[in-house]
C-alpha atoms as a PDB file:
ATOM      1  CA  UNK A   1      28.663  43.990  31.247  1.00  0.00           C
ATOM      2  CA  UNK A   2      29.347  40.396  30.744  1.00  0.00           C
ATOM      3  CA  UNK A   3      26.319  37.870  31.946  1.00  0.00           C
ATOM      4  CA  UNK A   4      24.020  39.760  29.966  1.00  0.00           C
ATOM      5  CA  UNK A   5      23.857  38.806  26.513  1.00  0.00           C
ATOM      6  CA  UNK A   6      24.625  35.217  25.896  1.00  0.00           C
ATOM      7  CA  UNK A   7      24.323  34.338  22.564  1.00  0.00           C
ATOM      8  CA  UNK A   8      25.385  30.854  22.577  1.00  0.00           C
ATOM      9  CA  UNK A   9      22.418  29.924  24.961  1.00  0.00           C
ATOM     10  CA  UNK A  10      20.367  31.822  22.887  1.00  0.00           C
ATOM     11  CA  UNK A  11      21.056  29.939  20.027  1.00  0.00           C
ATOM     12  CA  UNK A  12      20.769  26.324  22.270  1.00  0.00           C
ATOM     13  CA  UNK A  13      17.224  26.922  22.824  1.00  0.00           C
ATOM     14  CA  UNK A  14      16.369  28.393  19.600  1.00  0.00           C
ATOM     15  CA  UNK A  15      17.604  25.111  18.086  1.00  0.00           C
ATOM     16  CA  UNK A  16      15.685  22.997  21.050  1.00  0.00           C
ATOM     17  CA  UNK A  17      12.629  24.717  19.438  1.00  0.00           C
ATOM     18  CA  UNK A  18      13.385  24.031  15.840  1.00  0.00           C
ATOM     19  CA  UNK A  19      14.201  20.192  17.450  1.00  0.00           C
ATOM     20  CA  UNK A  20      10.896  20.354  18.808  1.00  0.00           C
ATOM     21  CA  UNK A  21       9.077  21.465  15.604  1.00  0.00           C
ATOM     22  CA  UNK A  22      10.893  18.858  13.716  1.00  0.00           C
ATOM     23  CA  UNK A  23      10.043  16.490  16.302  1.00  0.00           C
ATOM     24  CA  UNK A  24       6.448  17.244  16.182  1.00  0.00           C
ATOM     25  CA  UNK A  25       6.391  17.364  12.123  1.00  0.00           C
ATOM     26  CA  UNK A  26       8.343  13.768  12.042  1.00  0.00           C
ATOM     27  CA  UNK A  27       5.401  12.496  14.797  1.00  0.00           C
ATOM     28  CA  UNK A  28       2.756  14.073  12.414  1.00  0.00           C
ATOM     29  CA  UNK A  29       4.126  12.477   9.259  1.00  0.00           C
ATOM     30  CA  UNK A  30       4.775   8.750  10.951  1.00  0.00           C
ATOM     31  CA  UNK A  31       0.711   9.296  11.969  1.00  0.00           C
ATOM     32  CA  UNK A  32      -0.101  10.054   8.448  1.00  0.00           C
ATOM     33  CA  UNK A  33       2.185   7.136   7.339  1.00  0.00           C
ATOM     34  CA  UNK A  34       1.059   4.107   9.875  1.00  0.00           C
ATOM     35  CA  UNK A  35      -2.678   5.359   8.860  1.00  0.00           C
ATOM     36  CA  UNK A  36      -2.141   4.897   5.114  1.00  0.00           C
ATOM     37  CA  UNK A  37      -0.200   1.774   6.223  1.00  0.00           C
ATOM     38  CA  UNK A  38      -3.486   0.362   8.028  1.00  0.00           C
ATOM     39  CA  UNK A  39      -5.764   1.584   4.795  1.00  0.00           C
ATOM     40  CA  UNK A  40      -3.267  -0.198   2.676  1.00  0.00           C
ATOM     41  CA  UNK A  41      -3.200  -2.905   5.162  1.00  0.00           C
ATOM     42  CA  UNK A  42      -6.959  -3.208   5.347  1.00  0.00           C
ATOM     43  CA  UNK A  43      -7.639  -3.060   1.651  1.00  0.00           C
ATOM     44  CA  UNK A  44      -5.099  -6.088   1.479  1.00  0.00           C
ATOM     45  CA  UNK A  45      -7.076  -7.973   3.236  1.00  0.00           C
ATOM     46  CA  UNK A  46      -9.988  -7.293   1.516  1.00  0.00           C
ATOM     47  CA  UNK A  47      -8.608  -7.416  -1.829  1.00  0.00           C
ATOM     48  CA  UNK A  48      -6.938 -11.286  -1.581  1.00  0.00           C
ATOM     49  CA  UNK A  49      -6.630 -11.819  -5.694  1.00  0.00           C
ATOM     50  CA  UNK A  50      -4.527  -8.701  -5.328  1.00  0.00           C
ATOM     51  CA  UNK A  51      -1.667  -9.738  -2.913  1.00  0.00           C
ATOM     52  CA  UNK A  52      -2.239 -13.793  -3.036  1.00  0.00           C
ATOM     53  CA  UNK A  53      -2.409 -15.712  -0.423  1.00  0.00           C
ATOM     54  CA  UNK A  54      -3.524 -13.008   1.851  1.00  0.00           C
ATOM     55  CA  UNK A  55      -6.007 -15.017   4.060  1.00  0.00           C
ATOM     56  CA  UNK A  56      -8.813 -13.152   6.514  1.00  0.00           C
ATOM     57  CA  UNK A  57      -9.353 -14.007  10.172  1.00  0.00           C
ATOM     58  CA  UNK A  58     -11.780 -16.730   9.529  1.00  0.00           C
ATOM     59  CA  UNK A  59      -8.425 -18.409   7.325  1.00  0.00           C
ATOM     60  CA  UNK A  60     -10.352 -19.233   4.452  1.00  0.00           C
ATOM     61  CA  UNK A  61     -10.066 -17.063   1.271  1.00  0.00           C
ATOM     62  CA  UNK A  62     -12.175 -14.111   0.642  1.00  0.00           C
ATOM     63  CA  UNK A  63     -12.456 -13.879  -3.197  1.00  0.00           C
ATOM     64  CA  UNK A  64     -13.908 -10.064  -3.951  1.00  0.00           C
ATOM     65  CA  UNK A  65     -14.872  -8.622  -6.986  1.00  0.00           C
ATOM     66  CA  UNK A  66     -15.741  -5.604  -8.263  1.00  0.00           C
ATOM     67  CA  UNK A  67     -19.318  -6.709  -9.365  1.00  0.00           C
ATOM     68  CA  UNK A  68     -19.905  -7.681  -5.664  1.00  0.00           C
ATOM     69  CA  UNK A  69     -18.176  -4.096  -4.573  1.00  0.00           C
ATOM     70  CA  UNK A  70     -20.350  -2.545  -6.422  1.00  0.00           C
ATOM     71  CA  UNK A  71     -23.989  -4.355  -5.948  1.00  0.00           C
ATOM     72  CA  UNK A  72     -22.948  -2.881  -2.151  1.00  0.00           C
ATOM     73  CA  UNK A  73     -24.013   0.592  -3.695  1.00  0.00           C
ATOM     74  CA  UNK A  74     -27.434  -0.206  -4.475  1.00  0.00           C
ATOM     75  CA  UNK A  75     -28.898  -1.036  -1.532  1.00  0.00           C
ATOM     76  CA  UNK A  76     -27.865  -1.367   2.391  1.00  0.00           C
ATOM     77  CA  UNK A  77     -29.724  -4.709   2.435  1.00  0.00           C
ATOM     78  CA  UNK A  78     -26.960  -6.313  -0.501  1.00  0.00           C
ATOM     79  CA  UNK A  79     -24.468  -4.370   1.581  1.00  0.00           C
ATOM     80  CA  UNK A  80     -25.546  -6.143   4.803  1.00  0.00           C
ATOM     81  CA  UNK A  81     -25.903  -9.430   2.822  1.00  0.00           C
ATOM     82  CA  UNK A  82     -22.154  -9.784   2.002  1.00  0.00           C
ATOM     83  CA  UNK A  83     -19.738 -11.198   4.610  1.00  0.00           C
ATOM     84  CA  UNK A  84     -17.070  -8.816   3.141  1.00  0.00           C
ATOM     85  CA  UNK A  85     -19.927  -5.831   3.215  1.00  0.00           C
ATOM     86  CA  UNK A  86     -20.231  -6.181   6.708  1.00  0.00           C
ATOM     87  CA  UNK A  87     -16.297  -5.815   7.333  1.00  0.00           C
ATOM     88  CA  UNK A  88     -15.999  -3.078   5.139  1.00  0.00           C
ATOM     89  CA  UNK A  89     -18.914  -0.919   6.130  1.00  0.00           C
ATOM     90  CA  UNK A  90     -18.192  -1.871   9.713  1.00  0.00           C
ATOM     91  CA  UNK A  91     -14.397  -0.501   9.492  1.00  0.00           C
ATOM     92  CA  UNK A  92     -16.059   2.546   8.154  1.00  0.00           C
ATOM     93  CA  UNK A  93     -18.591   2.859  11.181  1.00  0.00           C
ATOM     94  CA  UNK A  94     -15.652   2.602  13.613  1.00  0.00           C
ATOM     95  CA  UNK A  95     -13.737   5.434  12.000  1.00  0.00           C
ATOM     96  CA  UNK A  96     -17.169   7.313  12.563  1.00  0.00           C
ATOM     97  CA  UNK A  97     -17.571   6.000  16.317  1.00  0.00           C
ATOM     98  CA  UNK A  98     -20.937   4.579  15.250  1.00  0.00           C
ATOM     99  CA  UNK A  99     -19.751   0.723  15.164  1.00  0.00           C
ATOM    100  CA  UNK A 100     -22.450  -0.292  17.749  1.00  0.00           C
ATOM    101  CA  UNK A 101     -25.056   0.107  15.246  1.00  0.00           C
ATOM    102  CA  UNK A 102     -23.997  -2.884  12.782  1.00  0.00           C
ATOM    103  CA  UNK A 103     -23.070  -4.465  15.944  1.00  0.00           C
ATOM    104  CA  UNK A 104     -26.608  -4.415  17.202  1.00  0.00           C
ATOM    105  CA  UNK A 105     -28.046  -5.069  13.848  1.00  0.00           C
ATOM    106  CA  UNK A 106     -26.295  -7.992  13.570  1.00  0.00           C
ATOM    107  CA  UNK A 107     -26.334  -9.430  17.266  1.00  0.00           C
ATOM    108  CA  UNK A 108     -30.467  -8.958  16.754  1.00  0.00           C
ATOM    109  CA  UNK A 109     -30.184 -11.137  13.120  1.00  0.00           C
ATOM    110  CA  UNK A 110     -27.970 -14.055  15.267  1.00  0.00           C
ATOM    111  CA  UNK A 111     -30.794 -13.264  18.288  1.00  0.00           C
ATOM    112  CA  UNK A 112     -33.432 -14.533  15.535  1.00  0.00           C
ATOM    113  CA  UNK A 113     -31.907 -17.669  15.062  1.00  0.00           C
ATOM    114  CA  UNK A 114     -31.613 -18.550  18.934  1.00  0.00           C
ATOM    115  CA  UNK A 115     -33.411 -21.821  20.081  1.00  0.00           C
ATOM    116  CA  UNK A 116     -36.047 -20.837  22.371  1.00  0.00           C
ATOM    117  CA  UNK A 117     -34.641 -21.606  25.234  1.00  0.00           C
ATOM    118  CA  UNK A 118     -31.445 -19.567  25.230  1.00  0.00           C
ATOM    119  CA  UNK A 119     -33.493 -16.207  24.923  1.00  0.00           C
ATOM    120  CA  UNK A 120     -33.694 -15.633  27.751  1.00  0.00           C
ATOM    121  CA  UNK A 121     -30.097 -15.487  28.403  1.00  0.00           C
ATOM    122  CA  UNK A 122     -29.296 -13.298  24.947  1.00  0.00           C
ATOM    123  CA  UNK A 123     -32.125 -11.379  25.474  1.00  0.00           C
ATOM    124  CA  UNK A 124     -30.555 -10.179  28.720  1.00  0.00           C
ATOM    125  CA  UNK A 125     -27.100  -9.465  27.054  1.00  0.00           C
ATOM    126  CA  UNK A 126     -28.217  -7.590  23.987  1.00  0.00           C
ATOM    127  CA  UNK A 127     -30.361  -5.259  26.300  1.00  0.00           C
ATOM    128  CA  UNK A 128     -27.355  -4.649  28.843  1.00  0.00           C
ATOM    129  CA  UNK A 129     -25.099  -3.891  25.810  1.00  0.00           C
ATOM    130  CA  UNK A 130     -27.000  -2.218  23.456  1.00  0.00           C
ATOM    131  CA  UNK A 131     -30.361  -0.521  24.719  1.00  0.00           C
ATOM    132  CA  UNK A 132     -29.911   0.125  27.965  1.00  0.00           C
ATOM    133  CA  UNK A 133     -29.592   3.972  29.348  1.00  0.00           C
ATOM    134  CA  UNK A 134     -26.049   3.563  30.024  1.00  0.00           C
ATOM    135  CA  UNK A 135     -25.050   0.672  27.714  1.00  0.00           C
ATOM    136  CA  UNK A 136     -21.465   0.395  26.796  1.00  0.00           C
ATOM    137  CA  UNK A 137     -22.653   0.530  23.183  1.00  0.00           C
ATOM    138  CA  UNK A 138     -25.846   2.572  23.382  1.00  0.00           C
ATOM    139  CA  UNK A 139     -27.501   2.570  20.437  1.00  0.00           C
ATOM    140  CA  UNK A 140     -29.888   5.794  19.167  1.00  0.00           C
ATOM    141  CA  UNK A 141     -33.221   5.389  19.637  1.00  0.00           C
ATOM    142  CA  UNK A 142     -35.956   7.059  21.103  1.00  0.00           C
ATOM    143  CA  UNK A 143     -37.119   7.082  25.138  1.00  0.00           C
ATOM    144  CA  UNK A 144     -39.942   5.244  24.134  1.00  0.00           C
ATOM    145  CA  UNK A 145     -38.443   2.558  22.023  1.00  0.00           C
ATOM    146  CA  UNK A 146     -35.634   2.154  24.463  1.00  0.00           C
ATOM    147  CA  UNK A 147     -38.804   1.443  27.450  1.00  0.00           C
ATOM    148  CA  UNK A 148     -40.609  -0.350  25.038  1.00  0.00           C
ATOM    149  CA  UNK A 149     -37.455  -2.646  24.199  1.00  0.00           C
ATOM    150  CA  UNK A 150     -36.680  -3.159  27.598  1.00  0.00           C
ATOM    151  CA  UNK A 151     -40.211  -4.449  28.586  1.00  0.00           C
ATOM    152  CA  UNK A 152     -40.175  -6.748  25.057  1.00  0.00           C
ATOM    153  CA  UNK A 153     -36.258  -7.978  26.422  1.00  0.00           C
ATOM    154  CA  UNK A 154     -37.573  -9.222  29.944  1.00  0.00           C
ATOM    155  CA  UNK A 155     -40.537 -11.507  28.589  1.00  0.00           C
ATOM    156  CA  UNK A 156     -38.376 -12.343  25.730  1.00  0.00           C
ATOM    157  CA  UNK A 157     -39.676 -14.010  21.681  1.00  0.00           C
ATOM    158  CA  UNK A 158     -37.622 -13.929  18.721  1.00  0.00           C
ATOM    159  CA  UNK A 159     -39.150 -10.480  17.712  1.00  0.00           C
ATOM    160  CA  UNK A 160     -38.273  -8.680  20.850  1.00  0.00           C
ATOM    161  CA  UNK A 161     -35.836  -6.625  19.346  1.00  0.00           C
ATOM    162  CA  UNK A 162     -37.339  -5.952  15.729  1.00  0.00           C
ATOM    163  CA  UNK A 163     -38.809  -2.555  16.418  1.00  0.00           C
ATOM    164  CA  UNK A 164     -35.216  -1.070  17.795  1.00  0.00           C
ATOM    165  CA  UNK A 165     -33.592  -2.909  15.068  1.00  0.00           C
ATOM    166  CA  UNK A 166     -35.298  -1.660  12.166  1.00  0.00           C
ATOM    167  CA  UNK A 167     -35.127   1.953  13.514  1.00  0.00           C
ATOM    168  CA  UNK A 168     -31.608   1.607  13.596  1.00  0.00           C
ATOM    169  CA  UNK A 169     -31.300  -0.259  10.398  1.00  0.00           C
ATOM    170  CA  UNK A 170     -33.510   3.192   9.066  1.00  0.00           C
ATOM    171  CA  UNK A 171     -30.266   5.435  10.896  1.00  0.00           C
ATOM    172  CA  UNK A 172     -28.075   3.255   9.454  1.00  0.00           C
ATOM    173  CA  UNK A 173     -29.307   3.329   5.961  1.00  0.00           C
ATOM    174  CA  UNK A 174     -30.242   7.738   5.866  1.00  0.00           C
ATOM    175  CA  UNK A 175     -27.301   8.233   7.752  1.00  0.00           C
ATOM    176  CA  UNK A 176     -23.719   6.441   7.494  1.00  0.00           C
ATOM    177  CA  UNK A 177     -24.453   4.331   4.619  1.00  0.00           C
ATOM    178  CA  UNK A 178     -24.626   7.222   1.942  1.00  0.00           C
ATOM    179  CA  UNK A 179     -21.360   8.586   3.662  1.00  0.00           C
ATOM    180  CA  UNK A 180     -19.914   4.858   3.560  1.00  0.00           C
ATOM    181  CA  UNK A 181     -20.676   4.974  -0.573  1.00  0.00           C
ATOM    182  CA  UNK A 182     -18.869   8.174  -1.139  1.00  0.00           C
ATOM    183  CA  UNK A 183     -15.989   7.291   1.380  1.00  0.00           C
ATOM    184  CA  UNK A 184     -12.320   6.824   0.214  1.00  0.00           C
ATOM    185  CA  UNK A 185     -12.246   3.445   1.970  1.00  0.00           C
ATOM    186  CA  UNK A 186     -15.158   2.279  -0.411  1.00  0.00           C
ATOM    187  CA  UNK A 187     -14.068   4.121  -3.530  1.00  0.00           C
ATOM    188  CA  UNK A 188     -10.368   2.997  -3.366  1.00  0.00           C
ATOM    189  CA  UNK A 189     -11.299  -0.601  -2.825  1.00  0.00           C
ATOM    190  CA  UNK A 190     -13.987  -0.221  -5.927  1.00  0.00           C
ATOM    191  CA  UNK A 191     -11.322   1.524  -7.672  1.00  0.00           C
ATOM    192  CA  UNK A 192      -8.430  -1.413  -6.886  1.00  0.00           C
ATOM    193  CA  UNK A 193     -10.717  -4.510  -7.633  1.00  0.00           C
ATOM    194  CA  UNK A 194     -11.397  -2.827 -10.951  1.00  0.00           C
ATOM    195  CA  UNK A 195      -8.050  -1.937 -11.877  1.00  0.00           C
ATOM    196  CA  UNK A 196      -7.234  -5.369 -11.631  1.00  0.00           C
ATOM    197  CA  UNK A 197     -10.123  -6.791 -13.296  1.00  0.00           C
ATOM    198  CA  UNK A 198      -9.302  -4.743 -15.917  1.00  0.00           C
ATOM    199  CA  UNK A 199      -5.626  -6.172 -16.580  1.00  0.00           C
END
């Protein structure tokens, strides 16, 4: 009864499986790889003493030490104080999909230091962006903050935004920032800055 049993296609697509499962373990590991490659990457770029002449995107050195990494722990405020602390914790918010809070937090602190007369305009753009209902970057707040916001945003001052921005500052700081401290992004940079202090 030939036609029947046909071992030698049987063995073509039991290989095209194993090809397949090798295939998917090789895509798997080059993930895992080009992530560790962007972590390595990243702390590079943080860590400039370490690889010299690495420069950041503003092309000016970044000199970070482990005395700065680690005032970061003590309060979100020093954290938020520090160029570098805002790049750091701010990679860490976008692997947590919450980067429009230090975005907000920080287009409110620039919104501060607006001359009167461009308020208006910035006003406009940080509600659209941030508070509205269906803002790009919503941020978290309550119905009532968001209306209360909104009517602060269309008669704008420099303190329209304060309310909304310390509540989110308070999410930021009970919420993601303890995460950020015990995070292998912060721990590994802490870790590198005093290995090398150390030598």
């Amino acid at each position: 009864m030939p036609g029947f049993f046909f071992p030698q296609n049987n063995m073509t697509e039991l290989n095209g499986k194993d090809d397949c499962k090798l295939g998917e373990g090789k895509i798997h590991k080059k993930k895992q790889k080009a992530f560790g490659a962007d972590l390595k990457n990243y702390l590079k770029s943080m860590v400039p003493h370490i690889e010299s002449g690495i420069k950041t995107s503003s092309s000016r050195n970044v000199m970070l030490s482990a005395e700065e990494v680690i005032q970061w722990s003590q309060s979100l405020e020093k954290l938020l104080a520090s160029q570098s602390g805002q790049s750091v914790f701010r990679e860490f918010l976008k692997s947590e999909f919450s980067e429009e809070n230090i975005e907000f937090w920080l287009a409110c602190e620039d919104y501060k230091k607006t001359k009167s007369d461009h308020l208006h305009g910035k006003a406009e753009r940080i509600y659209e962006e941030f508070v509205q209902s269906d803002a790009i970057k919503q941020i978290n707040i309550d119905y009532q903050m968001r209306e209360a916001t909104a009517k602060r945003a269309q008669d704008p001052t420099h303190t329209s935004f304060d309310e909304a921005q310390k509540m989110v500052y308070i999410l930021m700081e009970r919420d993601s920032y303890p995460r950020f401290l015990k995070s292998r992004a912060y721990l590994n940079l802490l870790n590198q800055l005093q290995t090398s202090t150390s030598r």
